[in-house]
C-alpha atoms as a PDB file:
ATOM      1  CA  UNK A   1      16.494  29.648 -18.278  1.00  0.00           C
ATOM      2  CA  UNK A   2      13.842  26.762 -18.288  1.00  0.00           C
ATOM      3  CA  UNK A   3      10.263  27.939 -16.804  1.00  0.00           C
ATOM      4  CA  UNK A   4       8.157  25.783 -15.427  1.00  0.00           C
ATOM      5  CA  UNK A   5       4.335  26.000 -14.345  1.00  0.00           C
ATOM      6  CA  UNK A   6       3.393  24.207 -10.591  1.00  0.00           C
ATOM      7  CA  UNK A   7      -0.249  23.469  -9.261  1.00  0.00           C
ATOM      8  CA  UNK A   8      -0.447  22.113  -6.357  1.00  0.00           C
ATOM      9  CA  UNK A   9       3.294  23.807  -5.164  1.00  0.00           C
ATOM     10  CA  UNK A  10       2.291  24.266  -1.388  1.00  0.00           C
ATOM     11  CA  UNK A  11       1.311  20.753  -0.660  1.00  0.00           C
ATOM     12  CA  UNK A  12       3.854  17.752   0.442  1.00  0.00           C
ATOM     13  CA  UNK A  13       5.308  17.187  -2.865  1.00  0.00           C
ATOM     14  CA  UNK A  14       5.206  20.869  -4.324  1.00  0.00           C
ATOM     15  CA  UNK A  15       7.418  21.782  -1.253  1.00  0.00           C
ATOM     16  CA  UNK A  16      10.453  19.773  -2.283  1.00  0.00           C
ATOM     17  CA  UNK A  17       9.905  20.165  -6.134  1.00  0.00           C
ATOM     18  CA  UNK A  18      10.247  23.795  -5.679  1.00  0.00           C
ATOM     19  CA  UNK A  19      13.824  24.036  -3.740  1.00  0.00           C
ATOM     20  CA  UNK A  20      15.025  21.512  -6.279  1.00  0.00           C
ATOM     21  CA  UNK A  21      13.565  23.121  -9.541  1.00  0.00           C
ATOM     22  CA  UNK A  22      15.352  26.733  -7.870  1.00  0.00           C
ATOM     23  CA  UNK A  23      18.783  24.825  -7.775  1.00  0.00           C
ATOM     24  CA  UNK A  24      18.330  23.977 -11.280  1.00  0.00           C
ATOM     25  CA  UNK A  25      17.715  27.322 -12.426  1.00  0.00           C
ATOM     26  CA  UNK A  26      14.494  27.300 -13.260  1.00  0.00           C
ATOM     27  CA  UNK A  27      12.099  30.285 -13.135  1.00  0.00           C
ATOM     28  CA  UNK A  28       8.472  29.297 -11.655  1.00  0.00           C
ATOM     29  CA  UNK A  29       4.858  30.265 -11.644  1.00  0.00           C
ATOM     30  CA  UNK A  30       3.256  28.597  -9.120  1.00  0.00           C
ATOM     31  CA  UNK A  31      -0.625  28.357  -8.876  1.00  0.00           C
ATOM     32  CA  UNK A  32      -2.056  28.848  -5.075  1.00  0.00           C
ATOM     33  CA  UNK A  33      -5.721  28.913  -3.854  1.00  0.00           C
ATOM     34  CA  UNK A  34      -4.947  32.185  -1.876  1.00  0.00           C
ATOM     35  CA  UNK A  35      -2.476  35.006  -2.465  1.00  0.00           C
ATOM     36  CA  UNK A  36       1.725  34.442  -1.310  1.00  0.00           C
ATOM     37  CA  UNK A  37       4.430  36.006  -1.095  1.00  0.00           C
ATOM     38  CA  UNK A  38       7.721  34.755  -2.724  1.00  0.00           C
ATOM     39  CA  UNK A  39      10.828  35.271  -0.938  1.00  0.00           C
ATOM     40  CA  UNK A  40      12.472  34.591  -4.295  1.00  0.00           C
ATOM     41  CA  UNK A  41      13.028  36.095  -7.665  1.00  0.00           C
ATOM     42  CA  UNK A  42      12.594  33.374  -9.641  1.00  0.00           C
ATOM     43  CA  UNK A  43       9.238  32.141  -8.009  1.00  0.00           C
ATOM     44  CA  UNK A  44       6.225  33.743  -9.127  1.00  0.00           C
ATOM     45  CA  UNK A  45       2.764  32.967  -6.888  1.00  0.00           C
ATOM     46  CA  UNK A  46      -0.575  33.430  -9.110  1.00  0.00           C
ATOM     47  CA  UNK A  47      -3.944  33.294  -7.343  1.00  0.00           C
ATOM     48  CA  UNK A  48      -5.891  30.438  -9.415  1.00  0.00           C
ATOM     49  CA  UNK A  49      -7.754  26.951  -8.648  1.00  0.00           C
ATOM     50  CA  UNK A  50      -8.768  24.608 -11.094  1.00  0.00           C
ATOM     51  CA  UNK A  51     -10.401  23.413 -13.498  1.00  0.00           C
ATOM     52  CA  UNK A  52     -12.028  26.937 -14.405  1.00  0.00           C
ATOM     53  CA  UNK A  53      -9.938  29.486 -12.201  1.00  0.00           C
ATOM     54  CA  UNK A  54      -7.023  29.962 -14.649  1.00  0.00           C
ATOM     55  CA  UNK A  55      -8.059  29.956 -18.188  1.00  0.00           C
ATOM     56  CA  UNK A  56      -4.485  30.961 -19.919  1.00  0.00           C
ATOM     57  CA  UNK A  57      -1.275  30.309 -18.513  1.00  0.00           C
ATOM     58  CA  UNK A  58       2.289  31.976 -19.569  1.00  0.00           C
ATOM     59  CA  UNK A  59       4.217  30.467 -21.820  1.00  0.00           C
ATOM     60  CA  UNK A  60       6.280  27.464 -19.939  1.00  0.00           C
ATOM     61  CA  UNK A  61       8.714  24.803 -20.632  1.00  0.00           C
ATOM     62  CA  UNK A  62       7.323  22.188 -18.367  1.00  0.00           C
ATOM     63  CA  UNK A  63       4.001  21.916 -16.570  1.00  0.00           C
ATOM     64  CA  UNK A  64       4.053  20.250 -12.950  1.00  0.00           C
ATOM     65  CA  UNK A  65       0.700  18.765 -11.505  1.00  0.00           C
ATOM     66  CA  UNK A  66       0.770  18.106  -7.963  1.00  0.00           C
ATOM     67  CA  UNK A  67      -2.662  17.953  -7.099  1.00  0.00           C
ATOM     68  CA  UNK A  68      -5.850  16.112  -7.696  1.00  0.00           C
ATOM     69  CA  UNK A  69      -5.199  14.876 -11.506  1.00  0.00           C
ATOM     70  CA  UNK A  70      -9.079  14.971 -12.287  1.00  0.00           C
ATOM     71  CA  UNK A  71      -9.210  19.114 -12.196  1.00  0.00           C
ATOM     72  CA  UNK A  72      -5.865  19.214 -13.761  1.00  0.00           C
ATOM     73  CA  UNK A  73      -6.697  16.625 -16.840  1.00  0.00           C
ATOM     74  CA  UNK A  74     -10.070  19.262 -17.261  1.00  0.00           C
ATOM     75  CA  UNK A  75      -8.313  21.760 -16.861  1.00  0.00           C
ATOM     76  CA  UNK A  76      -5.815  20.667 -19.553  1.00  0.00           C
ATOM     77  CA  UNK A  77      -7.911  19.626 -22.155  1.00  0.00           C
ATOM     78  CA  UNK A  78      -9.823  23.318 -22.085  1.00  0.00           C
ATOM     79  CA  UNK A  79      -6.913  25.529 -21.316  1.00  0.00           C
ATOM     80  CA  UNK A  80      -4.932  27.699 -23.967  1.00  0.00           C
ATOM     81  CA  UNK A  81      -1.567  26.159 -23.681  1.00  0.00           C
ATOM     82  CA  UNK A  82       0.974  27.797 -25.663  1.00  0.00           C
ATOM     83  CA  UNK A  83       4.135  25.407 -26.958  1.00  0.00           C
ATOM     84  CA  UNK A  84       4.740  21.800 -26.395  1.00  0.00           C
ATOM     85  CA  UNK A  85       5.096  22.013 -22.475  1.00  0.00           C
ATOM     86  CA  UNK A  86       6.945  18.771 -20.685  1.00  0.00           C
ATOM     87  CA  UNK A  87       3.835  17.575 -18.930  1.00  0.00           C
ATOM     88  CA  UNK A  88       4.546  15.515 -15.048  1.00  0.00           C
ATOM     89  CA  UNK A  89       1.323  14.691 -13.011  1.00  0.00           C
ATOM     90  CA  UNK A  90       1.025  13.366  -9.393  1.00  0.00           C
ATOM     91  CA  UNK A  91      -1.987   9.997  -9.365  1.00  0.00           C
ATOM     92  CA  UNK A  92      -3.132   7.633  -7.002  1.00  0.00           C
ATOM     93  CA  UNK A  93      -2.746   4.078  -6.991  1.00  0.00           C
ATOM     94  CA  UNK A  94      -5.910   4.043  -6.073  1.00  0.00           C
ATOM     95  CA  UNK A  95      -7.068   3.988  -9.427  1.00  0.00           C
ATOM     96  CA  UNK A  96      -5.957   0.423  -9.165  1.00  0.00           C
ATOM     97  CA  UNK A  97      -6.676  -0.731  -5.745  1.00  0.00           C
ATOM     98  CA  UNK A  98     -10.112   0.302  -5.371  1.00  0.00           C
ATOM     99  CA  UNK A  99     -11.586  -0.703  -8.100  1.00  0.00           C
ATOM    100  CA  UNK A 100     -13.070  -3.945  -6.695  1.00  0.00           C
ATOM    101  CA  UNK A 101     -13.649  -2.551  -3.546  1.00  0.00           C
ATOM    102  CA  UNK A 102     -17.047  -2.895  -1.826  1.00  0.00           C
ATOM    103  CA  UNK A 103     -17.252   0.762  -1.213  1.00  0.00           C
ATOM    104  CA  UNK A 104     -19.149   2.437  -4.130  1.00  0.00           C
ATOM    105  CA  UNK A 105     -17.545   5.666  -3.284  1.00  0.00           C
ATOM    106  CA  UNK A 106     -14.071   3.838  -3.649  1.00  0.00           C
ATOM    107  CA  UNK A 107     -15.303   2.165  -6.821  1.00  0.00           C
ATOM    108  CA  UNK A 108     -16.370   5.826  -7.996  1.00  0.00           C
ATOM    109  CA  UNK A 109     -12.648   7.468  -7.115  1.00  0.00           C
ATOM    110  CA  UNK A 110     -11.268   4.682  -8.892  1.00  0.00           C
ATOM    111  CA  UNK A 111     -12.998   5.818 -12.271  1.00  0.00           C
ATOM    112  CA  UNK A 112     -12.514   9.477 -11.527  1.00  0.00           C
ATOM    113  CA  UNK A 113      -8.778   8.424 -11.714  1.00  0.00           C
ATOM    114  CA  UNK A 114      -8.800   6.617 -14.936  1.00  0.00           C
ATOM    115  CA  UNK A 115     -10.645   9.014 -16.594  1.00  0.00           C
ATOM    116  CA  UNK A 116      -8.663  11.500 -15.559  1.00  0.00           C
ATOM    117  CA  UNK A 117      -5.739  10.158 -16.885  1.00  0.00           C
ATOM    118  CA  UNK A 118      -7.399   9.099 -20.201  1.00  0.00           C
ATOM    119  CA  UNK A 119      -7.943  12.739 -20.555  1.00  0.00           C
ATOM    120  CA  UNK A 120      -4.805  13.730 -19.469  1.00  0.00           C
ATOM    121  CA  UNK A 121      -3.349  11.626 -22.067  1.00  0.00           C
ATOM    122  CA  UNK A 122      -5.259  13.002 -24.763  1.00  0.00           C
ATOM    123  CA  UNK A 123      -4.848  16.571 -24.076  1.00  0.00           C
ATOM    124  CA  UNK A 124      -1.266  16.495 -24.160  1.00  0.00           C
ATOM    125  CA  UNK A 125      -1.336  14.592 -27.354  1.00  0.00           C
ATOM    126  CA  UNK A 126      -3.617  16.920 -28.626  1.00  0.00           C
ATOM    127  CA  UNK A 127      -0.698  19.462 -27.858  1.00  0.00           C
ATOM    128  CA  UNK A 128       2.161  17.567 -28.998  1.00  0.00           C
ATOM    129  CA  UNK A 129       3.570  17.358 -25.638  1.00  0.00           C
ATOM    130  CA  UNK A 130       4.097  14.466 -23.710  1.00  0.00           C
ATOM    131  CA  UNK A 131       2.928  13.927 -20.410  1.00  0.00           C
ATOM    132  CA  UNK A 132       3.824  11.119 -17.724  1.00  0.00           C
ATOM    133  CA  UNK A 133       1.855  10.250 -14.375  1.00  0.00           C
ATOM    134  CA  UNK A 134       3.898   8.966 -11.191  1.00  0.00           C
ATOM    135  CA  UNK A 135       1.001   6.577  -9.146  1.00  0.00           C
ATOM    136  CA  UNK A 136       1.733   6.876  -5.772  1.00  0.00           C
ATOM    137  CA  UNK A 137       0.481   5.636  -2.479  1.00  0.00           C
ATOM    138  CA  UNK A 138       1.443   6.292   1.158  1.00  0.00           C
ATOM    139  CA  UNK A 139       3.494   9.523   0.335  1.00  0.00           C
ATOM    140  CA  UNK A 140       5.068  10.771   3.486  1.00  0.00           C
ATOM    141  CA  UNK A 141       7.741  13.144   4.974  1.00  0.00           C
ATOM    142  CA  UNK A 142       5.981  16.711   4.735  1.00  0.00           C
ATOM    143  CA  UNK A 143       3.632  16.092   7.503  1.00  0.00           C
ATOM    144  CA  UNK A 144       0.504  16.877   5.068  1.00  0.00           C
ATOM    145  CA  UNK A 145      -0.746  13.774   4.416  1.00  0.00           C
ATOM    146  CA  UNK A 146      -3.828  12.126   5.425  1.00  0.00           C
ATOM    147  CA  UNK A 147      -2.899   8.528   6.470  1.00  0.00           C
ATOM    148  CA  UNK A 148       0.402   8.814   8.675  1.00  0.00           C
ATOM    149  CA  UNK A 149       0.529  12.535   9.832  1.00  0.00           C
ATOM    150  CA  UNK A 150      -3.088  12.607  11.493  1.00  0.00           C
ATOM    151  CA  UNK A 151      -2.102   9.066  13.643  1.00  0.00           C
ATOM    152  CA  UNK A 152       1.453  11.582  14.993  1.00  0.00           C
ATOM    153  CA  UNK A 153      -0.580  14.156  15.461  1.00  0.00           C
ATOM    154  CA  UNK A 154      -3.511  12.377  17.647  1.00  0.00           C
ATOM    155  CA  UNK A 155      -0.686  10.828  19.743  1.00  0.00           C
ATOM    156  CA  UNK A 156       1.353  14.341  20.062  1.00  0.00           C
ATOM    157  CA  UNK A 157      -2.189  15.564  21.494  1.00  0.00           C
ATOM    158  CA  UNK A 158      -3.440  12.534  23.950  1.00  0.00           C
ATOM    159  CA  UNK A 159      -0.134  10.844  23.960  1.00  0.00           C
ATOM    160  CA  UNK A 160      -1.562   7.667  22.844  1.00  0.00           C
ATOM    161  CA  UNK A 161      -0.395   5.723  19.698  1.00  0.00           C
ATOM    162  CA  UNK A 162      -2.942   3.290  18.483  1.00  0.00           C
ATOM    163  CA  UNK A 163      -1.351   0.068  17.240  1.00  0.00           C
ATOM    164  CA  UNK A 164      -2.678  -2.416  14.365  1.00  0.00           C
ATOM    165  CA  UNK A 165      -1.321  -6.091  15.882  1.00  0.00           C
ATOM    166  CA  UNK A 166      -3.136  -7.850  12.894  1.00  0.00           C
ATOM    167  CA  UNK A 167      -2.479  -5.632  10.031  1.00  0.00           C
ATOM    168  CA  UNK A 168      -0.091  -7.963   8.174  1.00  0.00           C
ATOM    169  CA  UNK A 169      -0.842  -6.344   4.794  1.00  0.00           C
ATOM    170  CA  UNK A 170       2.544  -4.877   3.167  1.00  0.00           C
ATOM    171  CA  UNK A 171       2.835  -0.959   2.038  1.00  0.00           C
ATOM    172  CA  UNK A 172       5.357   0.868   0.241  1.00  0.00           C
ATOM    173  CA  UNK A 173       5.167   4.169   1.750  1.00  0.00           C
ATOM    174  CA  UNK A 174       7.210   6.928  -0.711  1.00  0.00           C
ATOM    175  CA  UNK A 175       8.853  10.133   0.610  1.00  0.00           C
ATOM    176  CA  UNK A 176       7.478  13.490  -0.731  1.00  0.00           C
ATOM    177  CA  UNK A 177      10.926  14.566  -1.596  1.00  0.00           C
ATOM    178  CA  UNK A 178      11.709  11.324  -4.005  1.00  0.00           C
ATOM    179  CA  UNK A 179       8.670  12.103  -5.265  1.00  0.00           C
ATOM    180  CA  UNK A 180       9.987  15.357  -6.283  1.00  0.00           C
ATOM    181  CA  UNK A 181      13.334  14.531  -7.423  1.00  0.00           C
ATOM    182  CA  UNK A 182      11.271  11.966 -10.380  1.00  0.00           C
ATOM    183  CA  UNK A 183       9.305  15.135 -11.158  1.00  0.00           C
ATOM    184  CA  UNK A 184      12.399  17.029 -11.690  1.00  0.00           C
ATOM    185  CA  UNK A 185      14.264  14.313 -13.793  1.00  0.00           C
ATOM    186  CA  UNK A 186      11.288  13.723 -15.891  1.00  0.00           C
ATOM    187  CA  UNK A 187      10.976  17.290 -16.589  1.00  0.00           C
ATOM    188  CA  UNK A 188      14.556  16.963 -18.904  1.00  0.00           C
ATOM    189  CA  UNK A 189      13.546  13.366 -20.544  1.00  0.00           C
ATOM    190  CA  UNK A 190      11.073  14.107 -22.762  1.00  0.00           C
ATOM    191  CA  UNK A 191      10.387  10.793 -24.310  1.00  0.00           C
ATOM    192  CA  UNK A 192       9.574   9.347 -21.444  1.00  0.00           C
ATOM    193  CA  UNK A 193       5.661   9.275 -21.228  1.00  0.00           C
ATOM    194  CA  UNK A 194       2.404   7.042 -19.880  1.00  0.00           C
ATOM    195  CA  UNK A 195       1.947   5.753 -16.431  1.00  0.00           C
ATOM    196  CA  UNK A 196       3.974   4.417 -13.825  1.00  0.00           C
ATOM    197  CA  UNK A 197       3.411   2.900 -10.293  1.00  0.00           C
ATOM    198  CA  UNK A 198       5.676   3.890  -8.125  1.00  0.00           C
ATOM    199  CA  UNK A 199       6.855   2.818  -4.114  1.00  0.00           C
ATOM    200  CA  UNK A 200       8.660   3.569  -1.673  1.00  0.00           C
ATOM    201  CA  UNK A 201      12.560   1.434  -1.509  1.00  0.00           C
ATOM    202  CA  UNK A 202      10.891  -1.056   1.286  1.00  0.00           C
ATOM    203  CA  UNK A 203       7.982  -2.986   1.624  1.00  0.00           C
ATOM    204  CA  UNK A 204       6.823  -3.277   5.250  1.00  0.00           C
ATOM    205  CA  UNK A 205       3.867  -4.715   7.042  1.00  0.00           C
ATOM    206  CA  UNK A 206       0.991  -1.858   7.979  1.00  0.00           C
ATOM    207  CA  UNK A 207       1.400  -3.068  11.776  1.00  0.00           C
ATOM    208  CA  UNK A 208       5.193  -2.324  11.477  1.00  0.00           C
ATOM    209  CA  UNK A 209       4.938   0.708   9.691  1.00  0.00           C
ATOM    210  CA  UNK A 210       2.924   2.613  12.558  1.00  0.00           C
ATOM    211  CA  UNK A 211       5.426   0.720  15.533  1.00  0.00           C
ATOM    212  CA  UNK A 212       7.789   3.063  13.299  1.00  0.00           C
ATOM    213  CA  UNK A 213       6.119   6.085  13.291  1.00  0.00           C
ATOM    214  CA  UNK A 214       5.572   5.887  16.673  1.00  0.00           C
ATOM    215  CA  UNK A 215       9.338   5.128  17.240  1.00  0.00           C
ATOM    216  CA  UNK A 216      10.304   8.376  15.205  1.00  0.00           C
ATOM    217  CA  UNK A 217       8.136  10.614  17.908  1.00  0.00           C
ATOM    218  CA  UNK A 218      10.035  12.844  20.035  1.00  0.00           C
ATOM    219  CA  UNK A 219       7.818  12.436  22.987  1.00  0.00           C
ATOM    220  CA  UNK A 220       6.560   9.293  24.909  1.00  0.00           C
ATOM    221  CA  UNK A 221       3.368   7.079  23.776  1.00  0.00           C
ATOM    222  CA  UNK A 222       1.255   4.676  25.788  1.00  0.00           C
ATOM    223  CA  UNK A 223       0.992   1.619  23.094  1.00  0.00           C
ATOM    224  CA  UNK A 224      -2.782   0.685  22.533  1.00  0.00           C
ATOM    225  CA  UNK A 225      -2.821  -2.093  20.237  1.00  0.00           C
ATOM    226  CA  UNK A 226      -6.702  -2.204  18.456  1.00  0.00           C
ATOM    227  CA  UNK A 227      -7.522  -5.405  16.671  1.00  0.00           C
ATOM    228  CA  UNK A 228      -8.718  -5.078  13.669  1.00  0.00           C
ATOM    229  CA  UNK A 229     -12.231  -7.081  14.439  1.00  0.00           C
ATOM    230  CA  UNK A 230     -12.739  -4.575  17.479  1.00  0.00           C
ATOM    231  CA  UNK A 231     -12.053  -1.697  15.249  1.00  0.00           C
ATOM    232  CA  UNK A 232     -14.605  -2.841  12.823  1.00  0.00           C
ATOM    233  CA  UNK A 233     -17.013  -3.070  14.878  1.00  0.00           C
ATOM    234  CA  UNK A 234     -16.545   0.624  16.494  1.00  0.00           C
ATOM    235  CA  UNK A 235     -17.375   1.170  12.766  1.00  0.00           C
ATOM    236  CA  UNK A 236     -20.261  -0.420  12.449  1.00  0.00           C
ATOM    237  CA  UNK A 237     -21.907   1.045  15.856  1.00  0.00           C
ATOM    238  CA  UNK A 238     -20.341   4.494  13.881  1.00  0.00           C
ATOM    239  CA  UNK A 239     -22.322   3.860  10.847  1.00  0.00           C
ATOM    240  CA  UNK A 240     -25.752   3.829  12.919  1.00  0.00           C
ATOM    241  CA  UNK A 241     -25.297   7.303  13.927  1.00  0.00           C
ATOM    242  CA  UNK A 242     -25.909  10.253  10.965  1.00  0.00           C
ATOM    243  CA  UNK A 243     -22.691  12.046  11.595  1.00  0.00           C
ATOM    244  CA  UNK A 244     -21.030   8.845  10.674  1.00  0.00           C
ATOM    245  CA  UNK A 245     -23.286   7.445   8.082  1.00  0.00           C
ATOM    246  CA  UNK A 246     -20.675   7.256   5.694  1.00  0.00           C
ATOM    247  CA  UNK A 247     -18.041   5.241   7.539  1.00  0.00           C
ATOM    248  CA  UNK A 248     -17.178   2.373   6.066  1.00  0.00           C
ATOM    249  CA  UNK A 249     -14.573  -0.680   6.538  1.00  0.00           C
ATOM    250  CA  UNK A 250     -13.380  -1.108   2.619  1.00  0.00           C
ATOM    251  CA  UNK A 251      -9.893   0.487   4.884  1.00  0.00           C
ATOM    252  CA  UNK A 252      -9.975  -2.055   7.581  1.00  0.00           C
ATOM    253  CA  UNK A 253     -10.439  -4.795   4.621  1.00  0.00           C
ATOM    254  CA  UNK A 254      -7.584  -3.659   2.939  1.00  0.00           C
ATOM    255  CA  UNK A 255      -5.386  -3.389   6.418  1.00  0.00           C
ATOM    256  CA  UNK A 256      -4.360  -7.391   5.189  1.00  0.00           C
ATOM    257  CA  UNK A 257      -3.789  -6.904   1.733  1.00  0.00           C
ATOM    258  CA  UNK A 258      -0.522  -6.191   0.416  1.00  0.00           C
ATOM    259  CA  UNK A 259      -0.827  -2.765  -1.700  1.00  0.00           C
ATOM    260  CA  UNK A 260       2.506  -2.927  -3.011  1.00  0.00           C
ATOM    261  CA  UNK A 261       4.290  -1.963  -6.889  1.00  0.00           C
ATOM    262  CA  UNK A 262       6.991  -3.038  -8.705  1.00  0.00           C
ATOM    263  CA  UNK A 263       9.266  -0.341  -9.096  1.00  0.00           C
ATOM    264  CA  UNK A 264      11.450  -2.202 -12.260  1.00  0.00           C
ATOM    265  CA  UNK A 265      10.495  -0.084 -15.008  1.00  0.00           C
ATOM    266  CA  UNK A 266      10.258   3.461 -13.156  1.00  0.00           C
ATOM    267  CA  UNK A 267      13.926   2.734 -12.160  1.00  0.00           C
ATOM    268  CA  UNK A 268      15.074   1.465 -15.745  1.00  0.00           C
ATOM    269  CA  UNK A 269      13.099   5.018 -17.560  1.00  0.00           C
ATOM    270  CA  UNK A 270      14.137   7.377 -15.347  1.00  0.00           C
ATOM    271  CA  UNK A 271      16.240   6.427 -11.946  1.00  0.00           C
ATOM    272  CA  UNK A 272      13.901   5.879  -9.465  1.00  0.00           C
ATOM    273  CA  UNK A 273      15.791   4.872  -6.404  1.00  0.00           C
ATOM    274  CA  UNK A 274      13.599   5.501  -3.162  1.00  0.00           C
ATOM    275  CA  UNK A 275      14.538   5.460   0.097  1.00  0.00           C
ATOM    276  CA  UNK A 276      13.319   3.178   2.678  1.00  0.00           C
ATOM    277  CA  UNK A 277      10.684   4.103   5.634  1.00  0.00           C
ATOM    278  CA  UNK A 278      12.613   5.402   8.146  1.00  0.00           C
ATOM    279  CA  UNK A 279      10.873   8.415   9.849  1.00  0.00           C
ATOM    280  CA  UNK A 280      12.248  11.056  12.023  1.00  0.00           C
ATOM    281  CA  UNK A 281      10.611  13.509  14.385  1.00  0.00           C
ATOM    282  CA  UNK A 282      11.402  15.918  11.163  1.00  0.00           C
ATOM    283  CA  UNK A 283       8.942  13.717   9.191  1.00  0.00           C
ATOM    284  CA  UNK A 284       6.175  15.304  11.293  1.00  0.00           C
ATOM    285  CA  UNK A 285       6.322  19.139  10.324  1.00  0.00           C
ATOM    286  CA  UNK A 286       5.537  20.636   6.937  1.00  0.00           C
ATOM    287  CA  UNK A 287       8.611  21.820   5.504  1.00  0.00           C
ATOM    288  CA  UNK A 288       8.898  25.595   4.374  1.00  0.00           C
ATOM    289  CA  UNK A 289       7.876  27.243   1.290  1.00  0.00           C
ATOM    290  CA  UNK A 290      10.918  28.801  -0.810  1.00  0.00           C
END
């Protein structure tokens, strides 16, 4: 019986990858912040955070990272891995599309990420184990993001849904649960390794992806349509007060850029086949943990 390591198991990937890895037959030890309580046999909750709160993990056939990759990758390249452990890590496509942006913080992240995975790569070649990162943007469906899910969850409270008329840039928004079923497949094909951007099955405007979301609510919106010029200025008279002295509008820039992949060689290596954005009221609460 395969056994396979998770970080990062309760958030919106972790909580698909789990159900399917249990359906496969796989025993688990999952890694949580605070202490759980499994409702299974063959899941195992350990209290732990990264990069320094879990110096030696069990022995394990495959190592799942579903968190931020920068504590992981440290936490990799310090830990006392036993084996050659199939190694699957969750990225950011931001490490690609912010780093020209105007933002230094956004220019910062953007290194964070590719040092991470440098390091990532190294420490599982240190290990003889090979290790593969999915770069993902936009991922939706488990109501625990922070792009999609805090717009549903503004209009659920003032029953408002604010609209973005001008945003003509395209997205690729990728369910949490395709997410999970890569993880799963590249857990069992081992020579598949390096990086891969990876999107959603349909590349939509930004404007039309929030007329969707709002579509998918099970209660009635008033439709306030903010142009983008107006809302740039809000964050400009924002910046000028110290609660907000961080604000900036490297997002609003990006609102007519298209931020979208080419999902050719994911699909060749190992099947990726996503579904398209079509959100229901479902998409909006976190699904349970196994």
């Amino acid at each position: 019986m395969p056994v396979s390591l998770v970080f990062g198991a309760t958030g919106a990937i972790g909580r698909f990858l789990l159900p399917r890895l249990l359906d496969a037959g796989h025993e688990i030890v999952a890694i949580s912040r605070v202490p759980r309580v499994s409702h299974t046999a063959r899941l195992q909750w350990i209290s732990g955070d990264l990069p320094d709160g879990f110096a030696t993990p069990p022995a394990c056939d495959a190592i799942f990272s579903l968190g931020p990759l920068d504590a992981f990758a440290q936490w990799l390249a310090s830990s006392r891995v036993a084996g050659h452990p199939r190694i699957v890590a969750i990225g950011s496509l931001s490490e690609r599309t912010k780093r020209s942006s105007r933002d230094p913080a956004e220019r910062a992240l953007a290194e964070r990420l590719a040092t991470a995975e440098r390091t990532l790569a190294a420490a599982a070649a240190a290990r003889g184990s090979t290790a593969t990162i999915l770069r993902a943007s936009l991922v939706w469906g488990a109501a625990l993001d922070r792009s999609l899910t805090p717009i549903a969850a503004f209009a659920q409270r003032w029953r408002v849904f604010p609209l973005a008329p001008g945003a003509r840039g395209l997205r690729q928004p990728v369910h949490a649960d395709d997410l999970a079923a890569a993880c799963a497949a590249l857990a069992t094909l081992p020579a598949t390794g390096g990086a891969y951007d990876v999107g959603g099955g349909e590349r939509l405007a930004f404007s039309a992806m929030l007329a969707r979301v709002r579509d998918s609510l099970p209660f009635a919106t008033l439709p306030l349509p903010i142009p983008i010029t107006l809302a740039r200025a809000g964050i400009g008279v924002a910046r000028r007060l110290p609660a907000f002295g961080a604000a900036s509008t490297s997002a609003l820039d990006r609102l007519g850029e298209d931020l979208v992949v080419d999902n050719e060689a994911a699909s060749a290596d190992f099947g990726w086949n996503p579904r398209a954005f079509h959100p229901d009221a479902s998409a909006w609460t976190p699904p349970p943990l196994p």
